[in-house]
PDB file of N, CA and C in Angstrom:
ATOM      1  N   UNK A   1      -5.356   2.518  16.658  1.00  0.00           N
ATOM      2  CA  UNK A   1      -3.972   2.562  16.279  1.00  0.00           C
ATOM      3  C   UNK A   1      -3.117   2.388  17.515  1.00  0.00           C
ATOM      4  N   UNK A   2      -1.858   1.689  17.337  1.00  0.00           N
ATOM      5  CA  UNK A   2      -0.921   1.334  18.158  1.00  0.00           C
ATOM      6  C   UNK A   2       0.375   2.501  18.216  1.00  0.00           C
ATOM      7  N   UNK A   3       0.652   3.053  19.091  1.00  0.00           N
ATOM      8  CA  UNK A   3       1.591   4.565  19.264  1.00  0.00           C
ATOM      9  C   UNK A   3       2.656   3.825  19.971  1.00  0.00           C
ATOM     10  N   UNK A   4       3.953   3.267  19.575  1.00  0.00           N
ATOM     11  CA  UNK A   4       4.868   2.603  20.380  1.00  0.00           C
ATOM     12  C   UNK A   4       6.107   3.971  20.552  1.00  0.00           C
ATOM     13  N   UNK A   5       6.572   3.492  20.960  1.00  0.00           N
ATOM     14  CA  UNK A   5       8.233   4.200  21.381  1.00  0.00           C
ATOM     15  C   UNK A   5       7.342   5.938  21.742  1.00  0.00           C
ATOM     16  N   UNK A   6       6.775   6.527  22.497  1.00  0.00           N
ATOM     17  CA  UNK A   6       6.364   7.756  22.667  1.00  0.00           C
ATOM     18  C   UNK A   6       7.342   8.239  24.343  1.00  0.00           C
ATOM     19  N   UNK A   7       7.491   9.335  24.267  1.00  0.00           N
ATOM     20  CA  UNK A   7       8.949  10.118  25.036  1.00  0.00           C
ATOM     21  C   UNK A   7       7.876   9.487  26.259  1.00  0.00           C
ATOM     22  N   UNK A   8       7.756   9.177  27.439  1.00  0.00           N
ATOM     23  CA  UNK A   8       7.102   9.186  29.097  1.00  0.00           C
ATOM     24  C   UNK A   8       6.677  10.821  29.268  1.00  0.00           C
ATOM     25  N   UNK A   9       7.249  11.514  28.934  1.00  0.00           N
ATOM     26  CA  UNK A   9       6.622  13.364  29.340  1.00  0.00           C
ATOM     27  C   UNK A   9       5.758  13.067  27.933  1.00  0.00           C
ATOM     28  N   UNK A  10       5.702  12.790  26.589  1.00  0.00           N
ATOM     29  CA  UNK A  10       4.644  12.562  25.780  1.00  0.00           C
ATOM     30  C   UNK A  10       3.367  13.094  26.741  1.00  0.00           C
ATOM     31  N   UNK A  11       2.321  14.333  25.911  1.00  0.00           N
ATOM     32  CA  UNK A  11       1.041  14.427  26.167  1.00  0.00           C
ATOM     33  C   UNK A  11      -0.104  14.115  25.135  1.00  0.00           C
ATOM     34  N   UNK A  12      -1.333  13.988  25.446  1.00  0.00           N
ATOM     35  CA  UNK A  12      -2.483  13.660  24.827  1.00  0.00           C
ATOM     36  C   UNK A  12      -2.194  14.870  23.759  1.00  0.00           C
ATOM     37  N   UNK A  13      -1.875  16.398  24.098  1.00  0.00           N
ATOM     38  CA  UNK A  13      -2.062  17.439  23.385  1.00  0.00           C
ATOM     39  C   UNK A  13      -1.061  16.852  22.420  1.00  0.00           C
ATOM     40  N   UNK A  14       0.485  16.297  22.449  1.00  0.00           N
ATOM     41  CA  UNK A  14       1.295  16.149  21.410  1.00  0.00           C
ATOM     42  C   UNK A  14       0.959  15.111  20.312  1.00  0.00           C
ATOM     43  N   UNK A  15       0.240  14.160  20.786  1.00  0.00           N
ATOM     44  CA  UNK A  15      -0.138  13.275  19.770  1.00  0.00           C
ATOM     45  C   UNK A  15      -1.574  13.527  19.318  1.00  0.00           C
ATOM     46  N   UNK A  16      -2.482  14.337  19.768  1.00  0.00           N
ATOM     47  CA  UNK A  16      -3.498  14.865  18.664  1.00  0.00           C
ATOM     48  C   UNK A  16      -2.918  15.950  17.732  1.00  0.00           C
ATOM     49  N   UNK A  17      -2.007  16.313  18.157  1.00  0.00           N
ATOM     50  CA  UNK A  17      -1.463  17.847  17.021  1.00  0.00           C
ATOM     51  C   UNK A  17      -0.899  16.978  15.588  1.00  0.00           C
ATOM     52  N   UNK A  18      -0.233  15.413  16.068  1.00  0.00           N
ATOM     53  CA  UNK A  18       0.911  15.098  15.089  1.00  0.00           C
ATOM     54  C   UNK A  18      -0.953  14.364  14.489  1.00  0.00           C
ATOM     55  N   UNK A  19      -1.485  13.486  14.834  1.00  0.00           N
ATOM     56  CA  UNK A  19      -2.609  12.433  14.095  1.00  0.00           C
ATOM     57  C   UNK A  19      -3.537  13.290  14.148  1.00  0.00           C
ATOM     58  N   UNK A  20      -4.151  14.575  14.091  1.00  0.00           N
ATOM     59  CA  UNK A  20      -5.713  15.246  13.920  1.00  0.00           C
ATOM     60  C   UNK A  20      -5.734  14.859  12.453  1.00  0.00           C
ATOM     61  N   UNK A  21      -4.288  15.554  11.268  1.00  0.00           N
ATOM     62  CA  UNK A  21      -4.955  15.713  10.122  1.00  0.00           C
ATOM     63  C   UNK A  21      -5.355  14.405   9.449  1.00  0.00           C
ATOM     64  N   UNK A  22      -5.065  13.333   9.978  1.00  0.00           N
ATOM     65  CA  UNK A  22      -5.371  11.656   9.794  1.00  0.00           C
ATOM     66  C   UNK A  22      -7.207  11.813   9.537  1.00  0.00           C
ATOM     67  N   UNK A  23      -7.681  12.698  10.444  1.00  0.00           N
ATOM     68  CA  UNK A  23      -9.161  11.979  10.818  1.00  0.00           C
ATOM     69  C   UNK A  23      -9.060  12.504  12.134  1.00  0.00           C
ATOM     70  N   UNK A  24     -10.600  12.571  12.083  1.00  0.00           N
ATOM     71  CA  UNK A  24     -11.764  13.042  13.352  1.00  0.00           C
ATOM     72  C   UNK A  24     -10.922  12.071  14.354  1.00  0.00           C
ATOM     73  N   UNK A  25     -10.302  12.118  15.426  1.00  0.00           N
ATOM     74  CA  UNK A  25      -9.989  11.436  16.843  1.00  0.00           C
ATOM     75  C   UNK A  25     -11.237  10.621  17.301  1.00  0.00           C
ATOM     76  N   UNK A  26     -11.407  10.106  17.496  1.00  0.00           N
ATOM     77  CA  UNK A  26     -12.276  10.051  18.798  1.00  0.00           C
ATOM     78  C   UNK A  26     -12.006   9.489  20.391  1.00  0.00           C
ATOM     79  N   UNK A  27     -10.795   8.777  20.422  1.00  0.00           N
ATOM     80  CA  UNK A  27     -10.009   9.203  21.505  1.00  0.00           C
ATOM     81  C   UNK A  27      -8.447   9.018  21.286  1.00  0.00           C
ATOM     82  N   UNK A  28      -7.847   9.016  22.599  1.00  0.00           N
ATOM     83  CA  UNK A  28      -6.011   9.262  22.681  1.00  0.00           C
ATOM     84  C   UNK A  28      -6.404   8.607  24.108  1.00  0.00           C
ATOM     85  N   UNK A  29      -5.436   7.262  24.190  1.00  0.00           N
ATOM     86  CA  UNK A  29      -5.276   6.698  25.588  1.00  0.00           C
ATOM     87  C   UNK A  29      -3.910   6.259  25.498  1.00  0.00           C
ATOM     88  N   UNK A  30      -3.258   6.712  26.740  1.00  0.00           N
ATOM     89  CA  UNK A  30      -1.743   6.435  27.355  1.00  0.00           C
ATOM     90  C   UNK A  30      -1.964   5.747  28.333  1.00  0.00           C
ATOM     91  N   UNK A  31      -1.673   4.315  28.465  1.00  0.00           N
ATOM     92  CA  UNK A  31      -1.767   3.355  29.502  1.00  0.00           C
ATOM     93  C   UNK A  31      -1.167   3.685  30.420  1.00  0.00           C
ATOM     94  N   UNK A  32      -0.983   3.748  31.932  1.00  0.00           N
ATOM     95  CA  UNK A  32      -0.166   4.070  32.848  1.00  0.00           C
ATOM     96  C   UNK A  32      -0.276   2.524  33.554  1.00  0.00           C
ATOM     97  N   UNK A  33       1.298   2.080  33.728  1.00  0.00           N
ATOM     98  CA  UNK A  33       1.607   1.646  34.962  1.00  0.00           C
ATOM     99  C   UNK A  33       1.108   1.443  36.309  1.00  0.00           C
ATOM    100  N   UNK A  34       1.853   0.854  37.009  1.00  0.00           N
ATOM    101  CA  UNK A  34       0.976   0.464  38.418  1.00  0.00           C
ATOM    102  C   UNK A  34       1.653   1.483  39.318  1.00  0.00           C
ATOM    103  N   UNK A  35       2.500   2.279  38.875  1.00  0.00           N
ATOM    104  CA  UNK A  35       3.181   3.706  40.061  1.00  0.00           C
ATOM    105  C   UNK A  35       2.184   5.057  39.383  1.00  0.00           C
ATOM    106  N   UNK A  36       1.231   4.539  38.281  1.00  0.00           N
ATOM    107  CA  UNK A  36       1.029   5.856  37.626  1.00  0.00           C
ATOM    108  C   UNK A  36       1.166   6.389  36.136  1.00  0.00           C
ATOM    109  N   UNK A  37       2.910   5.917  35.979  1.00  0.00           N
ATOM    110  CA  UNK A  37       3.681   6.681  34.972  1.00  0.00           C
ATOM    111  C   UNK A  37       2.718   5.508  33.978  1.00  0.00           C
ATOM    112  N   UNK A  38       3.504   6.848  32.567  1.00  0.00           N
ATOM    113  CA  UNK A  38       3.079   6.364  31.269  1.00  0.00           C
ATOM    114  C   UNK A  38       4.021   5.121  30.873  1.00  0.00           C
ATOM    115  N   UNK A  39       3.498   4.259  30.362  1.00  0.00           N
ATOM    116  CA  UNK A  39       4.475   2.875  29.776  1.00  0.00           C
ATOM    117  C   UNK A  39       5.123   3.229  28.723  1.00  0.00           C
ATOM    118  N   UNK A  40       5.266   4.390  27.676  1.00  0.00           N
ATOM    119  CA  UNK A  40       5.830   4.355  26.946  1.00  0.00           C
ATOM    120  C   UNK A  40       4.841   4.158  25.083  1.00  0.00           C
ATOM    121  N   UNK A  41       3.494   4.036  25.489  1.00  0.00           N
ATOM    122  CA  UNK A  41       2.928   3.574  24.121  1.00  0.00           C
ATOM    123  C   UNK A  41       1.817   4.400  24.436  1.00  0.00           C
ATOM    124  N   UNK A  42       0.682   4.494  23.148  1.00  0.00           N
ATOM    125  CA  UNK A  42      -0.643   5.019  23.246  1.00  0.00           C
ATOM    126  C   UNK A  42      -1.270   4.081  22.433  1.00  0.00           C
ATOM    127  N   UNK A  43      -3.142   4.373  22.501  1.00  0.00           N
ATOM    128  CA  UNK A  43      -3.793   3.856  21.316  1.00  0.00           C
ATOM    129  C   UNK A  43      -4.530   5.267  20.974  1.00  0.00           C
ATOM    130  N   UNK A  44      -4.858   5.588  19.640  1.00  0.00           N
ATOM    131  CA  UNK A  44      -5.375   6.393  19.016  1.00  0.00           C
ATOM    132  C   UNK A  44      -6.602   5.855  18.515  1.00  0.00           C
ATOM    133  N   UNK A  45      -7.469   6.052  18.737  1.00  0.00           N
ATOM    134  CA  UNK A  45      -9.389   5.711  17.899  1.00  0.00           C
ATOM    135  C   UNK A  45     -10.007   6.701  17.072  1.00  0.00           C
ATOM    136  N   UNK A  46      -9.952   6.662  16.274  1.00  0.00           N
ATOM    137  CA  UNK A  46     -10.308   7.363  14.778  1.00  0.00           C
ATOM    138  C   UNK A  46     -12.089   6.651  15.008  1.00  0.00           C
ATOM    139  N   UNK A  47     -12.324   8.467  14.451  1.00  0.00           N
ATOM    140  CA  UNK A  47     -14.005   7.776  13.857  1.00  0.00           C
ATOM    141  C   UNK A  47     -14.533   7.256  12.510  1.00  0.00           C
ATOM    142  N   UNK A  48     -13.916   6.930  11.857  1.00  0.00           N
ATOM    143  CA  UNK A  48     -12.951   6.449  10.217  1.00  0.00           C
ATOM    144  C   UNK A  48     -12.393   6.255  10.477  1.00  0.00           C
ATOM    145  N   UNK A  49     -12.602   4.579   9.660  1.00  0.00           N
ATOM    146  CA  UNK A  49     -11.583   3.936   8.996  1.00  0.00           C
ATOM    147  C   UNK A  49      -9.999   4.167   8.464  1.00  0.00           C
ATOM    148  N   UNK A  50     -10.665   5.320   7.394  1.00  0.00           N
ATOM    149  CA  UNK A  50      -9.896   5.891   6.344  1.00  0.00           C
ATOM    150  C   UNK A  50      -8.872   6.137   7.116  1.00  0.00           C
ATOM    151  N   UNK A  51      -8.696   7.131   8.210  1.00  0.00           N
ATOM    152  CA  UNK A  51      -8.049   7.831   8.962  1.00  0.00           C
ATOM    153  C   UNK A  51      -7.027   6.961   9.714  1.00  0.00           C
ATOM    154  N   UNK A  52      -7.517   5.177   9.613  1.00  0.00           N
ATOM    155  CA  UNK A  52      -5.981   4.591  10.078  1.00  0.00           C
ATOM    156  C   UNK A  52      -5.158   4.421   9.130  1.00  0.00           C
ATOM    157  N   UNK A  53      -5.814   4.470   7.798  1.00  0.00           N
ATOM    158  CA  UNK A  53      -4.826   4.024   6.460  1.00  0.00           C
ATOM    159  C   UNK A  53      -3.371   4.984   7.011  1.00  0.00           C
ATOM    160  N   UNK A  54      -4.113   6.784   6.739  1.00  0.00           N
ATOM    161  CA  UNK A  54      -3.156   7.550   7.069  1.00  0.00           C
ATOM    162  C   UNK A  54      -2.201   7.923   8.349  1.00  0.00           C
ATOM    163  N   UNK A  55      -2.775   7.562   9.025  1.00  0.00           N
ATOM    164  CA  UNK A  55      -1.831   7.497  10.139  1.00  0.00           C
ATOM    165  C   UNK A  55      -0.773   6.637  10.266  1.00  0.00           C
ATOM    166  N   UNK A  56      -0.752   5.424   9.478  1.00  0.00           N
ATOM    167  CA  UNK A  56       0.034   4.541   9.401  1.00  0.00           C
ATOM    168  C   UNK A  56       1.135   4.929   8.623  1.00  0.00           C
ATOM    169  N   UNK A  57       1.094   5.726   8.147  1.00  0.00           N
ATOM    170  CA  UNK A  57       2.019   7.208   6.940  1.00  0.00           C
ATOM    171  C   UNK A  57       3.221   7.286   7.903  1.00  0.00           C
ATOM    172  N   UNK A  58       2.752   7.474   9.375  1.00  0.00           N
ATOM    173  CA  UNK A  58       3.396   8.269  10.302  1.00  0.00           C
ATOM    174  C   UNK A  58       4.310   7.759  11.437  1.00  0.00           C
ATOM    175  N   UNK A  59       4.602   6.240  10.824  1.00  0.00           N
ATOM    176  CA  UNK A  59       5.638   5.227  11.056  1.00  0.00           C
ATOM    177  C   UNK A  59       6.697   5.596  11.168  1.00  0.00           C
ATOM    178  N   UNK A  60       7.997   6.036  11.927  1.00  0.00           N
ATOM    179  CA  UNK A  60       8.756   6.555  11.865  1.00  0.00           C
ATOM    180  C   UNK A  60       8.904   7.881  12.382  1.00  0.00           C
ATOM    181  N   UNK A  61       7.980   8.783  12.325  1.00  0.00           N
ATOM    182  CA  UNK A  61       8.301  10.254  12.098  1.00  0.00           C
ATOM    183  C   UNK A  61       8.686  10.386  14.162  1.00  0.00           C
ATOM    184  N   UNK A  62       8.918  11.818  13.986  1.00  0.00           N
ATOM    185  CA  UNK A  62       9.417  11.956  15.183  1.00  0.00           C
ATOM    186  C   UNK A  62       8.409  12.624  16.226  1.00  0.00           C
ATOM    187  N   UNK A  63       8.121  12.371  17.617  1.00  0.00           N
ATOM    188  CA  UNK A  63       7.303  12.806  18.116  1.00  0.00           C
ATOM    189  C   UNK A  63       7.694  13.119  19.630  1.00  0.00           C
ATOM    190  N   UNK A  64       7.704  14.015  20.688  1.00  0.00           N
ATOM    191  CA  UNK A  64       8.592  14.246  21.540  1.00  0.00           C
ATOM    192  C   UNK A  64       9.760  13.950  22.011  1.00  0.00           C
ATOM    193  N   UNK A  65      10.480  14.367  20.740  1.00  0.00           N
ATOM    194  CA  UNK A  65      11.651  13.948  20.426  1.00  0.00           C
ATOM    195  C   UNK A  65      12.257  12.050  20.486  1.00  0.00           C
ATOM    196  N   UNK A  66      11.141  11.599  19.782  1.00  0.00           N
ATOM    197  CA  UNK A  66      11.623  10.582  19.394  1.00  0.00           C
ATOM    198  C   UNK A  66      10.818   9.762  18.505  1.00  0.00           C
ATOM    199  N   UNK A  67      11.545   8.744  17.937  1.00  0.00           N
ATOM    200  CA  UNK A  67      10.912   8.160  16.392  1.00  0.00           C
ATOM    201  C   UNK A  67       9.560   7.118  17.092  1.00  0.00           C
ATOM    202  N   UNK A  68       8.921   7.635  16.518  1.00  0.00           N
ATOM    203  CA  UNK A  68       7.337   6.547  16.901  1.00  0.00           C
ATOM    204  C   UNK A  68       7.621   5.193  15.930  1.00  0.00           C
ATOM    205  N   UNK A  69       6.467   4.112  16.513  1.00  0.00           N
ATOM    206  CA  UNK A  69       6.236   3.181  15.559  1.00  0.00           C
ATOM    207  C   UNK A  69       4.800   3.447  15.729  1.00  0.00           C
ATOM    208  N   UNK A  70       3.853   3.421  14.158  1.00  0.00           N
ATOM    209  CA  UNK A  70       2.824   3.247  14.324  1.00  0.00           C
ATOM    210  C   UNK A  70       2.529   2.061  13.779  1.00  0.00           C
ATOM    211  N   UNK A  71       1.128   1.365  14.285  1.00  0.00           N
ATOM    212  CA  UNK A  71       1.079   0.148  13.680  1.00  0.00           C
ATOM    213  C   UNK A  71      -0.637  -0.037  14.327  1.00  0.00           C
ATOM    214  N   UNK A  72      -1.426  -1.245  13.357  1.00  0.00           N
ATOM    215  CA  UNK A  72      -2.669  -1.430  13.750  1.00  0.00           C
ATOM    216  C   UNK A  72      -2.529  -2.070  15.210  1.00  0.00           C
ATOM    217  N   UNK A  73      -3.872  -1.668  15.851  1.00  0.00           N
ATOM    218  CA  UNK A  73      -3.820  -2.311  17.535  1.00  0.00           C
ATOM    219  C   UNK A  73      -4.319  -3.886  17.282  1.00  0.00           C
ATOM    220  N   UNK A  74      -3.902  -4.058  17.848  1.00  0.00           N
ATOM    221  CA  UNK A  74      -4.521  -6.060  18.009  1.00  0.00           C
ATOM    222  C   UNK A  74      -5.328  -6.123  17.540  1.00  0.00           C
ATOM    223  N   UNK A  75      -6.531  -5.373  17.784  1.00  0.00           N
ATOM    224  CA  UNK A  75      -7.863  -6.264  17.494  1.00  0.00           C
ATOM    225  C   UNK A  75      -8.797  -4.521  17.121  1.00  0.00           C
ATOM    226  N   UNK A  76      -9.856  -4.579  16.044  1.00  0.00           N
ATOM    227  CA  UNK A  76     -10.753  -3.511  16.076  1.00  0.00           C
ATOM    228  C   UNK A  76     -12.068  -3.534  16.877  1.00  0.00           C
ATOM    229  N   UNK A  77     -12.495  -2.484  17.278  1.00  0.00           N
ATOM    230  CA  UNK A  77     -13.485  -2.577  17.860  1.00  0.00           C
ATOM    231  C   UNK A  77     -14.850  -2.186  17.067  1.00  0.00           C
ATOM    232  N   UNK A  78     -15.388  -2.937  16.773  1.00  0.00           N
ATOM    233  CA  UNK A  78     -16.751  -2.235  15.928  1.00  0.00           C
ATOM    234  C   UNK A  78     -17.967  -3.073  16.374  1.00  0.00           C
ATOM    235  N   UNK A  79     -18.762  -1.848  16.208  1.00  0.00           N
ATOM    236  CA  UNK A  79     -20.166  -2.299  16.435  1.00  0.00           C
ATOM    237  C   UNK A  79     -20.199  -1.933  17.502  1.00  0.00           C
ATOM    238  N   UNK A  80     -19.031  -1.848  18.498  1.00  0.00           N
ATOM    239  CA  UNK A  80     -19.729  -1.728  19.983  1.00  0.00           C
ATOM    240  C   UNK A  80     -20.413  -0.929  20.046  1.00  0.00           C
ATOM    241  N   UNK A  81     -21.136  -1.292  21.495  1.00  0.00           N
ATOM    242  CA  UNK A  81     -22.641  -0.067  21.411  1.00  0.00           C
ATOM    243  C   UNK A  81     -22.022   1.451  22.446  1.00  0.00           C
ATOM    244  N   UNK A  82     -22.237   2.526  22.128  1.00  0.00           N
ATOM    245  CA  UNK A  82     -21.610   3.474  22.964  1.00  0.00           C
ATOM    246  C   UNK A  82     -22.686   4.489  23.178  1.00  0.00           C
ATOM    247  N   UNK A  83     -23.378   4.591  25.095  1.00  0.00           N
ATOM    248  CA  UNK A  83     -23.929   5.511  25.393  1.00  0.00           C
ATOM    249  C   UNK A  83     -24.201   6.723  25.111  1.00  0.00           C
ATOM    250  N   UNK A  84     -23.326   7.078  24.667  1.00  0.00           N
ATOM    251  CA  UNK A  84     -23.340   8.267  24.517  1.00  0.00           C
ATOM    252  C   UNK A  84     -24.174   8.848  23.082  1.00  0.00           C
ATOM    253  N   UNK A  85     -23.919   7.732  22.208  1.00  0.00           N
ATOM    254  CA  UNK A  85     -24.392   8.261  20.483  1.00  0.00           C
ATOM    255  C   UNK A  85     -26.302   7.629  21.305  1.00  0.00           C
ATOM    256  N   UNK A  86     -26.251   6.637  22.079  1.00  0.00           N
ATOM    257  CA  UNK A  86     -27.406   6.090  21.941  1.00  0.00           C
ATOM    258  C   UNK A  86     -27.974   5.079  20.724  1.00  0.00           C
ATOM    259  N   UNK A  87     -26.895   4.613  20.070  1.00  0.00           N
ATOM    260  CA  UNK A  87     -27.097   3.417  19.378  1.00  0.00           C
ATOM    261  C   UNK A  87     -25.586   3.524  19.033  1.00  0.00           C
ATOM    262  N   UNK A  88     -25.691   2.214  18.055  1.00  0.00           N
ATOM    263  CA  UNK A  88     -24.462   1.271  17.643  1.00  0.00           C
ATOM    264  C   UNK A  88     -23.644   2.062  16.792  1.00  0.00           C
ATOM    265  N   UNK A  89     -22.087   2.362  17.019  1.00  0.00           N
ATOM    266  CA  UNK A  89     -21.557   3.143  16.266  1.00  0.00           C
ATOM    267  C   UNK A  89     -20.123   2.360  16.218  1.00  0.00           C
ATOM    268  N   UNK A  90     -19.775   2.936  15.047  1.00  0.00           N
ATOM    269  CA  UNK A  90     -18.528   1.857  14.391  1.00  0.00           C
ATOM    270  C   UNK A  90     -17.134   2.345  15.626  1.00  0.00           C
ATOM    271  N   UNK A  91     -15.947   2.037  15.753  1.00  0.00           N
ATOM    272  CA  UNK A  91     -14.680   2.404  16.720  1.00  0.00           C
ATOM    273  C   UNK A  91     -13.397   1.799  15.749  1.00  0.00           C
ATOM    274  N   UNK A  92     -12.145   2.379  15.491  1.00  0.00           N
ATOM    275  CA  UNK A  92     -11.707   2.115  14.771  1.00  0.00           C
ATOM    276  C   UNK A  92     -10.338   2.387  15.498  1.00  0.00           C
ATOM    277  N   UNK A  93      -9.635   1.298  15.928  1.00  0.00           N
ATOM    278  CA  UNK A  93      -8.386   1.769  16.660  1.00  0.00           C
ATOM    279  C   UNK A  93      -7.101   1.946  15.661  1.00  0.00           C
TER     280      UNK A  93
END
């Protein structure tokens, strides 16, 4: 999932509190800039599918004090293979 318009003080903790009840996370990334700072957007990765339907609910709503856009990320990631499970597991941005 695509997290646009998010406050720069925005934390990882504020946007898992608003998207947990969506679905299992499986991560929260805030791109930073070349000084550091946050750009202003996130991506959210759900371990389900399902869980982007609902998040997409959440278009609009307000989130450190200001109105988000949510929207699908460019492209999904599936199939990739991830160390950690030790075989092929689905990624769902």
């Amino acid at each position: 999932m695509f997290i646009g318009n998010i406050s720069f003080s925005c934390q990882k903790e504020d946007i898992e509190k608003l998207f947990s009840d969506c679905g299992e996370i499986r991560e929260i990334r805030i791109p930073l800039n070349h000084e550091g700072k946050p750009r202003g957007f996130a991506h959210v990765e759900y371990e389900k599918e399902g869980s982007v339907e609902k998040a997409l609910k959440k278009d609009g709503m307000e989130l450190c004090g200001r109105a988000i856009r949510v929207d699908m990320a460019g492209k999904k990631q599936s199939g990739r293979f991830d160390d950690r499970s030790g075989g092929r597991r689905k990624h769902y941005d």
